[in-house]
C-alpha atoms as a PDB file:
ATOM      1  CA  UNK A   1      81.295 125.291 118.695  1.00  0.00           C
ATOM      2  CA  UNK A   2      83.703 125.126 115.752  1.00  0.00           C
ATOM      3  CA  UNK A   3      83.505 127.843 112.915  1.00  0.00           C
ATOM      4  CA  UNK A   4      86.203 127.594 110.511  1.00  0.00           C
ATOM      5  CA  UNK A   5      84.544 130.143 108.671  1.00  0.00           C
ATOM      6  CA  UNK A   6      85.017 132.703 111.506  1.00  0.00           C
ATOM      7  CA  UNK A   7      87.916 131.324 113.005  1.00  0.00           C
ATOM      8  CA  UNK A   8      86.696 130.287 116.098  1.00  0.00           C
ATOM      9  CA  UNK A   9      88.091 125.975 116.269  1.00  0.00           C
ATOM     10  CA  UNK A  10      86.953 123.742 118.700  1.00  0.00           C
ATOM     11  CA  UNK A  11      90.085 122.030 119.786  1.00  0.00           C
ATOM     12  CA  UNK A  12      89.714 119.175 117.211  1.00  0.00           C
ATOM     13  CA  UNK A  13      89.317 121.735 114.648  1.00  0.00           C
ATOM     14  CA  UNK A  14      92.299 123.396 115.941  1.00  0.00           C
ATOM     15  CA  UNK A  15      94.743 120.123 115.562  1.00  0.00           C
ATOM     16  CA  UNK A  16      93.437 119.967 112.005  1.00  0.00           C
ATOM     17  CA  UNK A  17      94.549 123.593 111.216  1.00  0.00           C
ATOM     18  CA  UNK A  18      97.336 122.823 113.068  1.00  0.00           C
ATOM     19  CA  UNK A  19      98.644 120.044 110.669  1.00  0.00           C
ATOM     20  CA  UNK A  20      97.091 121.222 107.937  1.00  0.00           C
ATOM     21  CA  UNK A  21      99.479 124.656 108.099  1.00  0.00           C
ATOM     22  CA  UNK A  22     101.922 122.023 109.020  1.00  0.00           C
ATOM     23  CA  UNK A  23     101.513 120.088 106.122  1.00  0.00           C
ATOM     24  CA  UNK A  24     101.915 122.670 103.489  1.00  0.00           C
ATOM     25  CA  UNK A  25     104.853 124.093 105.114  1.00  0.00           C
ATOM     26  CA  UNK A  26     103.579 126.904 107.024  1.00  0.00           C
ATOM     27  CA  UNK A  27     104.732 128.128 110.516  1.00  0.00           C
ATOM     28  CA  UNK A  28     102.147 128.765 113.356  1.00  0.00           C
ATOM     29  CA  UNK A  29     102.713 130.519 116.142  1.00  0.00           C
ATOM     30  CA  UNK A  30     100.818 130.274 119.222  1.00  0.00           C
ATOM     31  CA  UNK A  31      99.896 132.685 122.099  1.00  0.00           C
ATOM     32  CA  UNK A  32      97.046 132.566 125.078  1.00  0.00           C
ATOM     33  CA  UNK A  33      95.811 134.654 128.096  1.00  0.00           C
ATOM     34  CA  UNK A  34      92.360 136.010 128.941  1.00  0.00           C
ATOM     35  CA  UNK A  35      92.533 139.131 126.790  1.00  0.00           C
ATOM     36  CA  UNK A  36      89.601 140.414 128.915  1.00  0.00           C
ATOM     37  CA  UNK A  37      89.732 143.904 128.110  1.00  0.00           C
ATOM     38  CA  UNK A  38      91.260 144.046 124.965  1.00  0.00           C
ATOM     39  CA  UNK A  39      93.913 147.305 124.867  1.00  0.00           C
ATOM     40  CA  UNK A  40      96.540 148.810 122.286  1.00  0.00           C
ATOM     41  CA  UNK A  41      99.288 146.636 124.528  1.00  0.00           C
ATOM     42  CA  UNK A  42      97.393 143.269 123.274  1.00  0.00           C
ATOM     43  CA  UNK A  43      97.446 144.892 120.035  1.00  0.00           C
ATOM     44  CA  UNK A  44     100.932 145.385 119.275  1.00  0.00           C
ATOM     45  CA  UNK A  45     101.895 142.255 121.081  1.00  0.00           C
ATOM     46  CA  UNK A  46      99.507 139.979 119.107  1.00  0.00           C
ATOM     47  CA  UNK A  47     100.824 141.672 115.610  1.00  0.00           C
ATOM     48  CA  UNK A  48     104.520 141.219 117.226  1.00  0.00           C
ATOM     49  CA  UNK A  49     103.574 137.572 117.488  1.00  0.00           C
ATOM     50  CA  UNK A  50     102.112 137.328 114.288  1.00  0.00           C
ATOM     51  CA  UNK A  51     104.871 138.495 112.197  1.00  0.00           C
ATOM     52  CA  UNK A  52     106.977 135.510 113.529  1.00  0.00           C
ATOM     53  CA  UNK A  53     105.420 132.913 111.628  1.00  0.00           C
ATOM     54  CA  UNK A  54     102.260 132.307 108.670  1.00  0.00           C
ATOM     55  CA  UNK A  55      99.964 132.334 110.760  1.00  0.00           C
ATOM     56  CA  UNK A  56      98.910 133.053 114.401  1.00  0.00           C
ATOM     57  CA  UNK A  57      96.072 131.020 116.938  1.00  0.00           C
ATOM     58  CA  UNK A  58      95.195 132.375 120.284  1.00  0.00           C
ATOM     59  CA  UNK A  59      94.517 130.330 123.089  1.00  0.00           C
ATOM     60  CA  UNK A  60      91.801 132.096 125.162  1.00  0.00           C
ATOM     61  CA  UNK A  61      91.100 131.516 128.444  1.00  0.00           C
ATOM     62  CA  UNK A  62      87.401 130.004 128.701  1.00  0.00           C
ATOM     63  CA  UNK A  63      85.371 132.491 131.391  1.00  0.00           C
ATOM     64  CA  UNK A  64      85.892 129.270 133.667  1.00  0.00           C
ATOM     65  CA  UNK A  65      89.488 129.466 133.282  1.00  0.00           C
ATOM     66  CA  UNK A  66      89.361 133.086 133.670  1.00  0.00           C
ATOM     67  CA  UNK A  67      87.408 133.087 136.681  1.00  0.00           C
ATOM     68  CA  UNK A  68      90.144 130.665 138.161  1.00  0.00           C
ATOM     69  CA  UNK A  69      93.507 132.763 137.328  1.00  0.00           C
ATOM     70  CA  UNK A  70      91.755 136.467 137.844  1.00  0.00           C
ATOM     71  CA  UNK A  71      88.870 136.254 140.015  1.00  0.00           C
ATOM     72  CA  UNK A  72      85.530 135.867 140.448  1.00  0.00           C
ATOM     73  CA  UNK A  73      84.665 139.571 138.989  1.00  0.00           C
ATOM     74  CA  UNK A  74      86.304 138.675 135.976  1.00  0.00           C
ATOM     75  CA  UNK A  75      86.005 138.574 133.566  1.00  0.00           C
ATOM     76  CA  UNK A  76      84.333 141.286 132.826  1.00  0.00           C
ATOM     77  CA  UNK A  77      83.784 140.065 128.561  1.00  0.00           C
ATOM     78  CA  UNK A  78      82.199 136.634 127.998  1.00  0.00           C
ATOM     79  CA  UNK A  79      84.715 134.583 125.778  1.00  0.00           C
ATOM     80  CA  UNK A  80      82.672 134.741 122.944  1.00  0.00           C
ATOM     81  CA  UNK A  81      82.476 138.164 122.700  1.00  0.00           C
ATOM     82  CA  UNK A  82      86.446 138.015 123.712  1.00  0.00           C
ATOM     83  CA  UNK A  83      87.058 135.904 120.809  1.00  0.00           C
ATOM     84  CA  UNK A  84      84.994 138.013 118.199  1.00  0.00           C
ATOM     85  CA  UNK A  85      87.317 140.816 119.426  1.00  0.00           C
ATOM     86  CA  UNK A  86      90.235 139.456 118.858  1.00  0.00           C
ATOM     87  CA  UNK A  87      88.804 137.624 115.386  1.00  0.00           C
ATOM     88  CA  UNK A  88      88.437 141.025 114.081  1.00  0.00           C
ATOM     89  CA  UNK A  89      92.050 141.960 114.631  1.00  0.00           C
ATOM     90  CA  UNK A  90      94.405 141.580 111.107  1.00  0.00           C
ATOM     91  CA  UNK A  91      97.050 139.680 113.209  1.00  0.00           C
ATOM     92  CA  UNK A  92      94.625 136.855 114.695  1.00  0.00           C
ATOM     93  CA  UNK A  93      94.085 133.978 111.662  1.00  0.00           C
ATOM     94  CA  UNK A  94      92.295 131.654 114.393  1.00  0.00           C
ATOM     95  CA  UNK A  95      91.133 131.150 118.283  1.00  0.00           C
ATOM     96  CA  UNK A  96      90.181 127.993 120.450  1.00  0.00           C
ATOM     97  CA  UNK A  97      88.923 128.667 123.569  1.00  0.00           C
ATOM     98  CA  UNK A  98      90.551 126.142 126.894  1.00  0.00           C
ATOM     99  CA  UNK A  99      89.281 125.479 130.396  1.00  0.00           C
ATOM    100  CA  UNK A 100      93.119 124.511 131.665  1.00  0.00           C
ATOM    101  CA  UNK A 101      95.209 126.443 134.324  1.00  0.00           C
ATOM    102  CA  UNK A 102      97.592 126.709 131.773  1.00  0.00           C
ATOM    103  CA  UNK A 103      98.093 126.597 127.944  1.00  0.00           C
ATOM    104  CA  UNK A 104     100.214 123.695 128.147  1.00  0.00           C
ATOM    105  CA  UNK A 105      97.613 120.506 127.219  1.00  0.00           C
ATOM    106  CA  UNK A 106      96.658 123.021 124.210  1.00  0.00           C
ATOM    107  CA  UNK A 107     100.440 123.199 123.488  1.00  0.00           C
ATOM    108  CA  UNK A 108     100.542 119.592 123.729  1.00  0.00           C
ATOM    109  CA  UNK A 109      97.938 119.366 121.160  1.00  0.00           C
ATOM    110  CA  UNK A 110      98.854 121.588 118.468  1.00  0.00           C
ATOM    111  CA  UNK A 111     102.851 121.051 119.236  1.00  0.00           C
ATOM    112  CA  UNK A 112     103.459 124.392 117.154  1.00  0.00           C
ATOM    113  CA  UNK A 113     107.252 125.205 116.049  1.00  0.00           C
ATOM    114  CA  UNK A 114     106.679 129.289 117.936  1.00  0.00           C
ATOM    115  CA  UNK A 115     104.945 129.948 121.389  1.00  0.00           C
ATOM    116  CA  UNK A 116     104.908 133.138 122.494  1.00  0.00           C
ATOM    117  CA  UNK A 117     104.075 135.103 126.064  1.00  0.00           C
ATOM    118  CA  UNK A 118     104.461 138.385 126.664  1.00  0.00           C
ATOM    119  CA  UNK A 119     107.806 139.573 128.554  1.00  0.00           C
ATOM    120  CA  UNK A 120     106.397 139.293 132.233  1.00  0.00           C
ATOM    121  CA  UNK A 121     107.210 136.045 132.205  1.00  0.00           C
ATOM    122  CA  UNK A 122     110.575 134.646 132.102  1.00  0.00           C
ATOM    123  CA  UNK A 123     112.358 131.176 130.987  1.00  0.00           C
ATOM    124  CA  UNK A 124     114.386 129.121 133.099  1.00  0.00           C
ATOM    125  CA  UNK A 125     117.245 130.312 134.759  1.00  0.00           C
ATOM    126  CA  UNK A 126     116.601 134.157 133.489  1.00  0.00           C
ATOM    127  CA  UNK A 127     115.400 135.126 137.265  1.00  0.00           C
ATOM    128  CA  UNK A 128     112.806 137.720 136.393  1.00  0.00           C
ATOM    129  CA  UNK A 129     109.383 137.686 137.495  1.00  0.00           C
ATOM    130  CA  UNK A 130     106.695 134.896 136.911  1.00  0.00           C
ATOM    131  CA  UNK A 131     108.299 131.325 135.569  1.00  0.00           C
ATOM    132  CA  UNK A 132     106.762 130.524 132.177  1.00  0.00           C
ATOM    133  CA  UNK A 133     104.725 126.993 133.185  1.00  0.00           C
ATOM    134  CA  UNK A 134     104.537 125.558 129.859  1.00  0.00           C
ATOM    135  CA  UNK A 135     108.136 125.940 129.249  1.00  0.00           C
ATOM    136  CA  UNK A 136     108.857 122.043 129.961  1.00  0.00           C
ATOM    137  CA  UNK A 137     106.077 121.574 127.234  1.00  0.00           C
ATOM    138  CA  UNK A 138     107.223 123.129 124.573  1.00  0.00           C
ATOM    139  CA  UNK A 139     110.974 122.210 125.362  1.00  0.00           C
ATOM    140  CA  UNK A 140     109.319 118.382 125.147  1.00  0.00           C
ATOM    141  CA  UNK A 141     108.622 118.875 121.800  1.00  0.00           C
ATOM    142  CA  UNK A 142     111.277 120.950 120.534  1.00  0.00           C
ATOM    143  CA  UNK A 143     109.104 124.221 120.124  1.00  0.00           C
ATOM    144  CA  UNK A 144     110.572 127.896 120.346  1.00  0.00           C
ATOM    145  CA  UNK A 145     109.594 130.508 122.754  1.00  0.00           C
ATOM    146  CA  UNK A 146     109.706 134.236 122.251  1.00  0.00           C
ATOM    147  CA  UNK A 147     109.154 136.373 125.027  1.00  0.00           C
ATOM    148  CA  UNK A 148     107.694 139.626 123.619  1.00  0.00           C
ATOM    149  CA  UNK A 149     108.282 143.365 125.432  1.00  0.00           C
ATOM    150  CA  UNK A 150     105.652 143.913 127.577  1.00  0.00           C
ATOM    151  CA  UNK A 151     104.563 147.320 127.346  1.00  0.00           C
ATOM    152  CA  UNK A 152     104.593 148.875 130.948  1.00  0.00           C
ATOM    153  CA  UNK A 153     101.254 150.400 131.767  1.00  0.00           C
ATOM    154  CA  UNK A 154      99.193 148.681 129.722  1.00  0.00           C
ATOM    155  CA  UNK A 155      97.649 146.045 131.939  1.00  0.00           C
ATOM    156  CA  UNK A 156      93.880 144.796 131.864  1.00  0.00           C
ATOM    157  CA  UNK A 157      94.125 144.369 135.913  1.00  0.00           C
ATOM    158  CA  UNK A 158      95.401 148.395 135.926  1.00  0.00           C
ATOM    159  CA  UNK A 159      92.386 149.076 133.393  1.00  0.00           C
ATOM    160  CA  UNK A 160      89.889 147.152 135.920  1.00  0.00           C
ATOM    161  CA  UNK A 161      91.089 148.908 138.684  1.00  0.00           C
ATOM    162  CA  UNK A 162      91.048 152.517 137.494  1.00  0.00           C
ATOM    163  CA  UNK A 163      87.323 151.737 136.568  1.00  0.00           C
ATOM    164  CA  UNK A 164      86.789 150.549 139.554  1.00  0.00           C
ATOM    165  CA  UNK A 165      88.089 153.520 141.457  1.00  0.00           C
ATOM    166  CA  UNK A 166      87.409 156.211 138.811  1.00  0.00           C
ATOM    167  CA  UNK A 167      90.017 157.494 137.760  1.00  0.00           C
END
């Protein structure tokens, strides 16, 4: 399922771009979630994240892995179509797709120097909402994280759910 060409790795192919940016002294910053229902929040947070480094590679949530954090009604965009979506955005130079609960064995693999989540999550000891569960990953290998603003309001769950009731 690798497609350099498109940007769409396999996970081998994304350790190889991974030391490959490495190599020539580039930075790459990693993100992940589902990205389901691709809005202008995911938009602005993705080009946010990719202005922090050379180069930016999304973890997506396989439609397995989906299935497992959201539901099974979601989600509601296969992952291919998912990842041609978010291919097609400026900001997004690459995407590998993972089964996992969370990003962190994809972290493990890639070890890059910037991971980013949006701001609904928190670090240790911050006390906000939901604890950020590959923190202890990328802390093992002396990564960064960047919490970026999460835009209130702008929520694929919200987006389902006003469909869902019509509004």
């Amino acid at each position: 399922m690798s497609d350099t060409r498109a940007g769409l790795l396999d996970r081998a192919a994304a350790q190889q771009y991974a030391r490959r940016l490495q190599a020539h002294g580039k930075r790459l910053v990693v993100t992940n979630g589902c990205f389901d229902l691709l809005h202008a929040g995911h938009v602005q947070y993705l080009e946010a994240a990719r202005a922090l480094g050379d180069a930016l590679l999304v973890g997506l949530n396989s439609d397995a892995g989906t299935r497992a954090l959201k539901g099974p009604a979601r989600p509601i965009v296969p992952e291919l179509d998912r990842a041609t979506v978010l291919l097609a955005l400026r900001s997004v130079d690459a995407v590998v797709l993972f089964d996992e609960p969370t990003a962190g064995p994809l972290l493990q693999e890639l070890t890059p120097p910037i991971y980013v989540k949006g701001g609904d999550y928190t670090t240790a000891g911050s006390g906000l909402q939901k604890a950020l569960p590959e923190e202890p990953v990328v802390n093992g290998y002396g990564g960064r994280i960047v919490l970026l603003p999460y835009l209130p309001g702008r929520s694929t769950s919200q987006l389902v759910e006003r469909i869902r009731a019509g509004t």
